[in-house]
C-alpha atoms as a PDB file:
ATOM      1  CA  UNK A   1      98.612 256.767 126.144  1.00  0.00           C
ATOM      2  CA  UNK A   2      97.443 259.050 129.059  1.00  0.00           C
ATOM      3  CA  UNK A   3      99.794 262.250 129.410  1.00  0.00           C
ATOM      4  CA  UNK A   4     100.338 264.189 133.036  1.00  0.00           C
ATOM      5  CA  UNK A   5      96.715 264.803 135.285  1.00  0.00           C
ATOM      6  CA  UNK A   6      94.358 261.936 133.424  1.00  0.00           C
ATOM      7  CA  UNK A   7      94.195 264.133 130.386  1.00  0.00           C
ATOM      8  CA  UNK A   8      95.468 261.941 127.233  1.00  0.00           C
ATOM      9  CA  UNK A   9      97.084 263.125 124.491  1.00  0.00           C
ATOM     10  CA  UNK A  10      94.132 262.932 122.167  1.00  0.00           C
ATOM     11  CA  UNK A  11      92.821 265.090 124.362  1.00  0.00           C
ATOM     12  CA  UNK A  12      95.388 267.915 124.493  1.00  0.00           C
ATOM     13  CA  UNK A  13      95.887 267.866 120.934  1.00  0.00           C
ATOM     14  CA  UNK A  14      92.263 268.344 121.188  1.00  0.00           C
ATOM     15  CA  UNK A  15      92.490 271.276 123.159  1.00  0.00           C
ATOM     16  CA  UNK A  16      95.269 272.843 121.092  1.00  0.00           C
ATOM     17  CA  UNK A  17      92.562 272.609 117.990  1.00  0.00           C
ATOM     18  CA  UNK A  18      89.996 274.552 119.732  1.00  0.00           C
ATOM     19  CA  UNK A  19      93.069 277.336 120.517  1.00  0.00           C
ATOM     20  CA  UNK A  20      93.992 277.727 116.891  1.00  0.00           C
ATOM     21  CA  UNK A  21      90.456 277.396 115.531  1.00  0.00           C
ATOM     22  CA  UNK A  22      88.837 280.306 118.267  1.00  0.00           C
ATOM     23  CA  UNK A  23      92.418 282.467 117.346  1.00  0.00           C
ATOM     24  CA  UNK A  24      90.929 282.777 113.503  1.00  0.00           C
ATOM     25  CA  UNK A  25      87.866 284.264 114.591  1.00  0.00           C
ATOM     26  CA  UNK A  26      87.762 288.151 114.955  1.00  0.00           C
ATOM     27  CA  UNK A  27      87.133 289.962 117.795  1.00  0.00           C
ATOM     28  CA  UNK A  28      89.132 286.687 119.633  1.00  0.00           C
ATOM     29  CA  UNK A  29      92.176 287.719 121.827  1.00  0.00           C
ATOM     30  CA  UNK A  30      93.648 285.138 123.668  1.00  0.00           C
ATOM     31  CA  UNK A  31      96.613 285.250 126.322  1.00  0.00           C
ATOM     32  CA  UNK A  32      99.400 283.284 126.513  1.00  0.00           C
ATOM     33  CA  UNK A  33      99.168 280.443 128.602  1.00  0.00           C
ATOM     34  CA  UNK A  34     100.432 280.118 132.189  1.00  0.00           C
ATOM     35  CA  UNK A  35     103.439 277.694 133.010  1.00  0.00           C
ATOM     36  CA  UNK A  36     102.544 274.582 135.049  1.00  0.00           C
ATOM     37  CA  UNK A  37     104.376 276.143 137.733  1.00  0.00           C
ATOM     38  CA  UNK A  38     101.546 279.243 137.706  1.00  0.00           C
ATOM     39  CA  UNK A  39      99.017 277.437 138.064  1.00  0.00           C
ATOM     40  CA  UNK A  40     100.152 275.080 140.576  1.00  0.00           C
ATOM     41  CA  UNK A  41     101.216 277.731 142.805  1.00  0.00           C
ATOM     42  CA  UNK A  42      97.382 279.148 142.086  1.00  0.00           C
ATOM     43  CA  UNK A  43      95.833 276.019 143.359  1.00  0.00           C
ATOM     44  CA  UNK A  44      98.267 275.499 146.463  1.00  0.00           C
ATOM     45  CA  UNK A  45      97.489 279.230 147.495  1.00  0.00           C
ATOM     46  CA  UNK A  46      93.847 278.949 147.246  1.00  0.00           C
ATOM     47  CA  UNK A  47      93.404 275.124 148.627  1.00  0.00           C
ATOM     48  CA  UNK A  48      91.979 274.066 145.402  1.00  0.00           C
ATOM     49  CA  UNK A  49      92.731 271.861 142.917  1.00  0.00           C
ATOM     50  CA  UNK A  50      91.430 272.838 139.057  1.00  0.00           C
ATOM     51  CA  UNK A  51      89.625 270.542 137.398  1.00  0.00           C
ATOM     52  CA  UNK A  52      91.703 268.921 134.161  1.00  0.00           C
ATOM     53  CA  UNK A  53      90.172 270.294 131.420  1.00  0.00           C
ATOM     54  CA  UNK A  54      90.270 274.314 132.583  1.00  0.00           C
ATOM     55  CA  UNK A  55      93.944 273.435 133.464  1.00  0.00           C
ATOM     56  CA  UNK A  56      94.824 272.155 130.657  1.00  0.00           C
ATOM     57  CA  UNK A  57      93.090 274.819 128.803  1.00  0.00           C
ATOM     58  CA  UNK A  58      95.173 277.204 131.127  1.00  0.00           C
ATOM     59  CA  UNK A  59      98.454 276.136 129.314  1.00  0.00           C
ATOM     60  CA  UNK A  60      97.095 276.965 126.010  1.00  0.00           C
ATOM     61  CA  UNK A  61      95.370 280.515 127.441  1.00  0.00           C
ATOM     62  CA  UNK A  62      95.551 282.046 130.535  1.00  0.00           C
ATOM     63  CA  UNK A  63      92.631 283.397 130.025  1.00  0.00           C
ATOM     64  CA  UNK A  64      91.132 286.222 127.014  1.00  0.00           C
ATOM     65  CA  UNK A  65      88.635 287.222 125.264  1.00  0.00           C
ATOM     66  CA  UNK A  66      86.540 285.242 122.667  1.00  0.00           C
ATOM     67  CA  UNK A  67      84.398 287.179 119.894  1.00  0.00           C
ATOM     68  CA  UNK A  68      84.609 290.382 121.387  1.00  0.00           C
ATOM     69  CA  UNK A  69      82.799 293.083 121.416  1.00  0.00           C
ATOM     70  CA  UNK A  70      79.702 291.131 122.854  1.00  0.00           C
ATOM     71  CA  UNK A  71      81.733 287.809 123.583  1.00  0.00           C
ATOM     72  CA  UNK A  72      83.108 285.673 126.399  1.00  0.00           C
ATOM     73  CA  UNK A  73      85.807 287.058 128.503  1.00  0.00           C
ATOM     74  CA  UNK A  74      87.821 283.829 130.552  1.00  0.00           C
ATOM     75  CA  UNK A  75      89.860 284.642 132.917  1.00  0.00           C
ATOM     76  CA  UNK A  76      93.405 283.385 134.282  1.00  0.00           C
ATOM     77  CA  UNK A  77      96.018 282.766 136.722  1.00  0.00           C
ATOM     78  CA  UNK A  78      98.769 285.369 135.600  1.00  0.00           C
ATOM     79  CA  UNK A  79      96.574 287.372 133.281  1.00  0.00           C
ATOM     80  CA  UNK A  80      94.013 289.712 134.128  1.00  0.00           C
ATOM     81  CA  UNK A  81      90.944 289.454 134.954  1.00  0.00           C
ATOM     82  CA  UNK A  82      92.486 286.977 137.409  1.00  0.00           C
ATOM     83  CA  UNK A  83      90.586 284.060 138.767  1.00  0.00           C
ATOM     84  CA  UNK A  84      89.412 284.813 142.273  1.00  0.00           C
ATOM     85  CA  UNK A  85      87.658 282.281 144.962  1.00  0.00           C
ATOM     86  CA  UNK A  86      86.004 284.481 146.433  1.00  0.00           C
ATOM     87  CA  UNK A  87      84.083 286.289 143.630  1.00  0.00           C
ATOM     88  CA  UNK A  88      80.775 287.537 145.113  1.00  0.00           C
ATOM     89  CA  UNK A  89      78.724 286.315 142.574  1.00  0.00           C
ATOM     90  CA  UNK A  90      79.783 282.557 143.087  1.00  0.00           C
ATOM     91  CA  UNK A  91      77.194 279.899 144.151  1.00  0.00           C
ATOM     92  CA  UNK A  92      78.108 277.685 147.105  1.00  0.00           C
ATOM     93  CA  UNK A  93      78.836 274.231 146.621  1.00  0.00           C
ATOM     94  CA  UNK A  94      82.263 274.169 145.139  1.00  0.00           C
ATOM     95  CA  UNK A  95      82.615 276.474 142.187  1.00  0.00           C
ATOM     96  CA  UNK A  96      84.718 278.768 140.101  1.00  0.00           C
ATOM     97  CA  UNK A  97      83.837 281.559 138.404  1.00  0.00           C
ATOM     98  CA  UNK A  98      86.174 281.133 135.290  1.00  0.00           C
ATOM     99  CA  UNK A  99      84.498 283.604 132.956  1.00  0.00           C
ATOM    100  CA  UNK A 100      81.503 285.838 132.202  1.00  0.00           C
ATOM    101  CA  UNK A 101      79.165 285.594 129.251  1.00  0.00           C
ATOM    102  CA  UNK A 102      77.714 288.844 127.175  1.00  0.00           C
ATOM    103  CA  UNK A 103      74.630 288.703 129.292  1.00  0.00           C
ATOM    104  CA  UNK A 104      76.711 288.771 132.070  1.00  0.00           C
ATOM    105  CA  UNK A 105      75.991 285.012 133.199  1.00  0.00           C
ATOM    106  CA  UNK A 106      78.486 283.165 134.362  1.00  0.00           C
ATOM    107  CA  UNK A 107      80.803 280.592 133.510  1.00  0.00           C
ATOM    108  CA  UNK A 108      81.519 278.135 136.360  1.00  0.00           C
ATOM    109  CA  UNK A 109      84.055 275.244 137.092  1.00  0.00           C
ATOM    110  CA  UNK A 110      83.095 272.109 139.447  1.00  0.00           C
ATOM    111  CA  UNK A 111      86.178 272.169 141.983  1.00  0.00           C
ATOM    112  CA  UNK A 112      84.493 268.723 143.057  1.00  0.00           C
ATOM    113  CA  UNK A 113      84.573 267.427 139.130  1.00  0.00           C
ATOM    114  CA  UNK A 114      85.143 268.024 135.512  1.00  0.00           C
ATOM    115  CA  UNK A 115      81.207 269.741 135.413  1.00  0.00           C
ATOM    116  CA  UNK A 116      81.260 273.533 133.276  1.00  0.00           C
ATOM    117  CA  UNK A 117      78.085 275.497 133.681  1.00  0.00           C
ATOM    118  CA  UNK A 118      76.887 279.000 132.496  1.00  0.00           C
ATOM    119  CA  UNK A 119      74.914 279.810 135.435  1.00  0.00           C
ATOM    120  CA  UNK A 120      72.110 282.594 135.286  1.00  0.00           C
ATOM    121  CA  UNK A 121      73.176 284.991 138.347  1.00  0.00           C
ATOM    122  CA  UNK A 122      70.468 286.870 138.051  1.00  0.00           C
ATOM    123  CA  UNK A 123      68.287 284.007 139.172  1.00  0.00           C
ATOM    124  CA  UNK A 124      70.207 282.858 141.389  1.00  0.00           C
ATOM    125  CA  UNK A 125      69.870 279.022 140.500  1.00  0.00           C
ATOM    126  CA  UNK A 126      71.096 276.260 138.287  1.00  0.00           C
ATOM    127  CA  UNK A 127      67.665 275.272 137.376  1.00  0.00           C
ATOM    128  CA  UNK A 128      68.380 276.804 134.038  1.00  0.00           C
ATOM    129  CA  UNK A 129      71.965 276.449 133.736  1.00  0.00           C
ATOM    130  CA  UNK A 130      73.846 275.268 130.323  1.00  0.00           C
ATOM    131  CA  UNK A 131      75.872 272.113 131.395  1.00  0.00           C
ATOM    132  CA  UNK A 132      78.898 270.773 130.091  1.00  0.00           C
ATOM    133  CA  UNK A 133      80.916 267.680 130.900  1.00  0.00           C
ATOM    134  CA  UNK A 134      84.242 269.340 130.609  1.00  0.00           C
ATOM    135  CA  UNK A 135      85.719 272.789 130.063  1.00  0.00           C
ATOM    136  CA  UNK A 136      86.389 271.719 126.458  1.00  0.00           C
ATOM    137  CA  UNK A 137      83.013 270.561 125.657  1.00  0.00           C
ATOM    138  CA  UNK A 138      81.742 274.437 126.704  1.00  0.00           C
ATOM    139  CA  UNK A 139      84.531 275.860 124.380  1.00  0.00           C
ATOM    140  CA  UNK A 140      83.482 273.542 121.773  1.00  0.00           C
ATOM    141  CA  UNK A 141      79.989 275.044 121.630  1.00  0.00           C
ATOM    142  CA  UNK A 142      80.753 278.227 121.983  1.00  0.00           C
ATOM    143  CA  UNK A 143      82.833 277.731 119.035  1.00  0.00           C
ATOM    144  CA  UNK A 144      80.034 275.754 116.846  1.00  0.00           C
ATOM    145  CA  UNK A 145      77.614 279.064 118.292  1.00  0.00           C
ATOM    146  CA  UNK A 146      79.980 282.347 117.947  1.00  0.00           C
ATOM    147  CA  UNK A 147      81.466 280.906 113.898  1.00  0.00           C
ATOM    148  CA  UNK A 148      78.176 280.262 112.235  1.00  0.00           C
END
């Protein structure tokens, strides 16, 4: 059965897991999520529309901090550090900068797709970016990385 914006319920329960699992790890702070009506208004302000699996992960967490001190910090729609289009360190061609690594690389959204990418600012390219199909496949490693 496919729920609301192509994401199935296999899928959110899916995204629910990776909540709960990241919330037992320490130095992991996440916010509470944003209401459908947040992040709708987010999107209609900025033009955009968010790509399924970062929205969907909005609901869960708006946004937080994952293995902290030297961790991930993702950001949100309600929640500080707030999502921002135009983030000075964002490559063209249809991306958001959703989150910023411990080297201080970035995490990116496709606003054309479902695509997730840490992106190397410092060179300026994505000939050496991580790629991810979805949102949840980046959180997914991260987990498998940040618990072993």
């Amino acid at each position: 059965m496919v729920a609301e914006e192509g994401f199935t319920d296999r899928e959110r329960t899916q995204v629910r897991q990776i909540a709960a699992d990241l919330a037992q790890l320490d130095g992991t702070q996440l916010n509470p999520g944003a209401t459908d009506a947040e992040i709708s208004e987010f999107e209609h302000g900025n033009g955009v529309v968010l790509p399924v699996s970062f929205r969907s992960w909005l609901e869960i967490s708006d946004g937080g901090r994952l293995f902290f001190p030297e961790g991930i910090e993702l950001y949100g729609v309600v929640h500080p550090p707030l999502l921002e289009l135009d983030d000075p360190y964002t490559p063209e061609g249809g991306w958001l900068v959703v989150g910023m690594m411990p080297d201080t690389d970035l995490v990116l959204v496709s606003l054309k797709g479902e695509a997730t990418v840490v992106y190397n600012r410092e060179g300026g390219t994505f000939d050496d970016a991580v790629r991810y199909g979805d949102f949840l496949a980046f959180l997914e490693d991260a987990l498998r990385q940040w618990s072993d």
